[in-house]
N, C-alpha and C. Protein backbone atom coordinates (compact mmCIF):
# COMPACT_ATOMS: atom_id res chain seq x y z
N UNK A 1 -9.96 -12.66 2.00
CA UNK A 1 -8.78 -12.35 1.21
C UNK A 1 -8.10 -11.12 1.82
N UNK A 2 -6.89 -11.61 1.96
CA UNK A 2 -5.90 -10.06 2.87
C UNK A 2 -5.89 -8.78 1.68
N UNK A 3 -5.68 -8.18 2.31
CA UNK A 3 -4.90 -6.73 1.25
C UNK A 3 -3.91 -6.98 0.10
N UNK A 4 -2.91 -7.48 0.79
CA UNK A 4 -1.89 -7.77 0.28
C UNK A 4 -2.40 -9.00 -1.03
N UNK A 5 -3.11 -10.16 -0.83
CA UNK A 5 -3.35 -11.06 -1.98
C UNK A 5 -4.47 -10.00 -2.78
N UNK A 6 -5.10 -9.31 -2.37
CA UNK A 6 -5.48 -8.52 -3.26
C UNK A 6 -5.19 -7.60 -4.20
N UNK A 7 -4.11 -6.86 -3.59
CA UNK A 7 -3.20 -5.85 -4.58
C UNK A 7 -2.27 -7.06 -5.62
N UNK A 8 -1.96 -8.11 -5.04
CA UNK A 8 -1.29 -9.11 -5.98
C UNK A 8 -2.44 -9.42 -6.90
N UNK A 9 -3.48 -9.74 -6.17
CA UNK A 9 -4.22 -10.24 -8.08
C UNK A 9 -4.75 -8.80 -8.71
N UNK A 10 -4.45 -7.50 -8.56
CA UNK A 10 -4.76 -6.20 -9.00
C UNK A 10 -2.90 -6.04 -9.95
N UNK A 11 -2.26 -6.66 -9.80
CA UNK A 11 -1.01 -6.60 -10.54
C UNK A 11 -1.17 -7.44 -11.40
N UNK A 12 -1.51 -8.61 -11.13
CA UNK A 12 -1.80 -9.88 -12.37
C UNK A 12 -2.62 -8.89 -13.27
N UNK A 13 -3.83 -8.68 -12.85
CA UNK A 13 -5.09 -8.30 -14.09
C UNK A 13 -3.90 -6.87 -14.95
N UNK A 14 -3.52 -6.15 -14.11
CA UNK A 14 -3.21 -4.90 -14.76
C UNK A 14 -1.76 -5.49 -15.88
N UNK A 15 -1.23 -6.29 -15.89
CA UNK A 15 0.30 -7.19 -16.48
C UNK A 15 -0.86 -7.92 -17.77
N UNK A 16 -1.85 -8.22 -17.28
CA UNK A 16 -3.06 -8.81 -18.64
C UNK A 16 -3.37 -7.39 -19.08
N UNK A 17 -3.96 -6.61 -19.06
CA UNK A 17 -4.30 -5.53 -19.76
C UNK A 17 -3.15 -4.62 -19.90
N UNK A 18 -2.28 -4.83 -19.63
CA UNK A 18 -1.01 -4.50 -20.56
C UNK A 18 -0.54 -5.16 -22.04
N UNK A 19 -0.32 -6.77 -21.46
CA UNK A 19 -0.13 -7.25 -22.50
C UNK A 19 -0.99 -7.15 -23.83
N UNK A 20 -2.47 -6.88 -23.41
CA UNK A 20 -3.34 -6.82 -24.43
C UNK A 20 -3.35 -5.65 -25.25
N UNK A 21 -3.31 -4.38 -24.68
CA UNK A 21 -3.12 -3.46 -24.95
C UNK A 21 -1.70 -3.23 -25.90
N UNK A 22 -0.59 -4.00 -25.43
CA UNK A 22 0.55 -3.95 -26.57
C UNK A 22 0.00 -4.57 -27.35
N UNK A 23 -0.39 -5.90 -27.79
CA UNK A 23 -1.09 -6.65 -28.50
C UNK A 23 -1.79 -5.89 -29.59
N UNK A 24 -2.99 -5.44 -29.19
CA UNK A 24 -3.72 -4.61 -29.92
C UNK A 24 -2.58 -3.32 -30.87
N UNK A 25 -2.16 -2.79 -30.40
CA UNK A 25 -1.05 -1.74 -31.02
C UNK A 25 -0.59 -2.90 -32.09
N UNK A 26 0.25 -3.53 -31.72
CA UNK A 26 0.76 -4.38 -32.81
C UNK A 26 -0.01 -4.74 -33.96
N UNK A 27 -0.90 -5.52 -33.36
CA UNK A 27 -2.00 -5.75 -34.31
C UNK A 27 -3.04 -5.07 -35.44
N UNK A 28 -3.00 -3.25 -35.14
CA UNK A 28 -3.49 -2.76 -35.79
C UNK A 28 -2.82 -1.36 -36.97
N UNK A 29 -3.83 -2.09 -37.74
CA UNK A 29 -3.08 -1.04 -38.91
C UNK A 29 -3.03 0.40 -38.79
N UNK A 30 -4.38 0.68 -38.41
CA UNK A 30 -4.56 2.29 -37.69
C UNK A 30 -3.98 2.62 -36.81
N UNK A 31 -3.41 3.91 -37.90
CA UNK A 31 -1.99 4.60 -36.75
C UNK A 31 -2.80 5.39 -35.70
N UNK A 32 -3.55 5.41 -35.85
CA UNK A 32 -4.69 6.55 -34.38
C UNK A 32 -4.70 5.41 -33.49
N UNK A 33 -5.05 3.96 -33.55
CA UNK A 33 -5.66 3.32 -32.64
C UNK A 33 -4.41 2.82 -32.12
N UNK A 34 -3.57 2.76 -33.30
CA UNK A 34 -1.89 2.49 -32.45
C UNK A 34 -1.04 2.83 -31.53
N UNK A 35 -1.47 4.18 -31.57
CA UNK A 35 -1.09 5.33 -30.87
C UNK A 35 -1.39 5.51 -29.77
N UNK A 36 -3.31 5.23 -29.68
CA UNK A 36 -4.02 5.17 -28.37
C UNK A 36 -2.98 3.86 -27.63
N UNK A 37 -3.79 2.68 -28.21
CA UNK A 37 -3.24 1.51 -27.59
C UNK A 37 -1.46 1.58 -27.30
N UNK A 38 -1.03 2.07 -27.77
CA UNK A 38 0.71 2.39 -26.91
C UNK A 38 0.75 3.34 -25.81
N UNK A 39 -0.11 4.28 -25.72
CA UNK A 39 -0.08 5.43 -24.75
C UNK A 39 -1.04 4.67 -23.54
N UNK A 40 -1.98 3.75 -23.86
CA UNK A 40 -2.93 2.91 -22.36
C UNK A 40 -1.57 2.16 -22.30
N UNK A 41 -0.51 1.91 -23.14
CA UNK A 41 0.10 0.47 -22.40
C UNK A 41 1.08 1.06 -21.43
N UNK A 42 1.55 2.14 -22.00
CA UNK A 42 2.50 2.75 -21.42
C UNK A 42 1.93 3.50 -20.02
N UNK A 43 0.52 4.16 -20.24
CA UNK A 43 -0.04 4.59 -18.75
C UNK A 43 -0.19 3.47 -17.92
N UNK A 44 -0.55 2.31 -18.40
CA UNK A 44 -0.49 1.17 -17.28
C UNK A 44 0.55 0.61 -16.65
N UNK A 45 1.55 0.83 -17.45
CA UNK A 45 2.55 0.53 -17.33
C UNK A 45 3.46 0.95 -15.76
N UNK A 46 2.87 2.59 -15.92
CA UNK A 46 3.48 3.19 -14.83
C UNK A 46 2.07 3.01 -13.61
N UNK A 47 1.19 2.92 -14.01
CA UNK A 47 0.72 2.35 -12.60
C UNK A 47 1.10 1.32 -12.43
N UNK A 48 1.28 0.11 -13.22
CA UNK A 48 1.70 -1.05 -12.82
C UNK A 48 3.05 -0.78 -11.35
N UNK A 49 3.63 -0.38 -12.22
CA UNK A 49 5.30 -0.07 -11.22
C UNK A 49 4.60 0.78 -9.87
N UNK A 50 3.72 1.30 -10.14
CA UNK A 50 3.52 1.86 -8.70
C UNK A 50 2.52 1.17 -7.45
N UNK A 51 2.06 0.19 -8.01
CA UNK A 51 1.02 -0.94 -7.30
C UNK A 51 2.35 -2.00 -6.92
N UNK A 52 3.21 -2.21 -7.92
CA UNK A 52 4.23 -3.15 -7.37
C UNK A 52 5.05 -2.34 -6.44
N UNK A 53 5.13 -1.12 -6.65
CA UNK A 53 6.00 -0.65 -5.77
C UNK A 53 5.11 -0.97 -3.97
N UNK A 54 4.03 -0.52 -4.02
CA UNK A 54 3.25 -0.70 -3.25
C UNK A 54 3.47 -2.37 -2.69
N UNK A 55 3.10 -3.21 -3.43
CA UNK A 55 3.73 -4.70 -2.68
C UNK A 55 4.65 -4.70 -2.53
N UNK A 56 5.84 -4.72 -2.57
CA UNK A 56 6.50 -4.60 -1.88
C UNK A 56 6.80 -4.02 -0.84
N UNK A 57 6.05 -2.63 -0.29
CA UNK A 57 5.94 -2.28 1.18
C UNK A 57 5.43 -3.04 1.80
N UNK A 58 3.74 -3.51 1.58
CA UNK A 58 3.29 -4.61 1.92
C UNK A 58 3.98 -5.54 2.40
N UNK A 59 4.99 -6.52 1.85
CA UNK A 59 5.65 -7.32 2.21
C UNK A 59 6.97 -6.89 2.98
N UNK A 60 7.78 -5.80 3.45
CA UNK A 60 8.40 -5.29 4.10
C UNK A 60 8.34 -5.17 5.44
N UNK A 61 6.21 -4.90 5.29
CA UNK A 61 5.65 -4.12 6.24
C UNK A 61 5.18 -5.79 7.26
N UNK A 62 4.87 -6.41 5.87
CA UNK A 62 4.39 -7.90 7.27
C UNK A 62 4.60 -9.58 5.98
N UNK A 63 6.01 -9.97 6.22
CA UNK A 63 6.52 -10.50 6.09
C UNK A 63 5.58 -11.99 5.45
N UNK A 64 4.79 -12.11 5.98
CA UNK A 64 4.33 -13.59 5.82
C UNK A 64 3.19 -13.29 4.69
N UNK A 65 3.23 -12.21 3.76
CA UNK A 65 2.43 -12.03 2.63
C UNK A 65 3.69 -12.23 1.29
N UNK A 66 4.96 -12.50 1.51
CA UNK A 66 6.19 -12.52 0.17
C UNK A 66 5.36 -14.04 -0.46
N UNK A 67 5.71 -14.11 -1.34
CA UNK A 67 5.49 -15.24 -2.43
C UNK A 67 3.94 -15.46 -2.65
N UNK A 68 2.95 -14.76 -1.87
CA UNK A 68 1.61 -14.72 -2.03
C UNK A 68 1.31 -14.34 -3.81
């Protein structure tokens, strides 16, 4: 497995533990755990953007990894 399909399935999992993480917030009545779970979604959030930012160099950098 290249780099590049790797950091792509490291964006999938982290876009799942986002979604879950909003999920959970929604889902719970406790404003403490609400709170947590919005502040992990939102920290993932910004790594997310920075791993994608990252593929996309990747794919800049060597062309025949886009649509992987």
């Amino acid at each position: 497995m290249t780099v590049a399909s790797q950091v792509k399935t490291c964006v999938a999992s982290l876009k799942g533990a986002q979604a879950s993480l909003e999920q959970f917030a929604l889902e719970t009545e406790n404003q403490d755990a609400k709170s947590l779970f919005t502040s992990a979604a939102q920290q993932t959030q910004q790594i997310l953007d920075q791993v994608e930012s990252r593929v996309q160099e990747l794919e800049n950098q060597e062309p025949q990894y886009k649509g992987f």
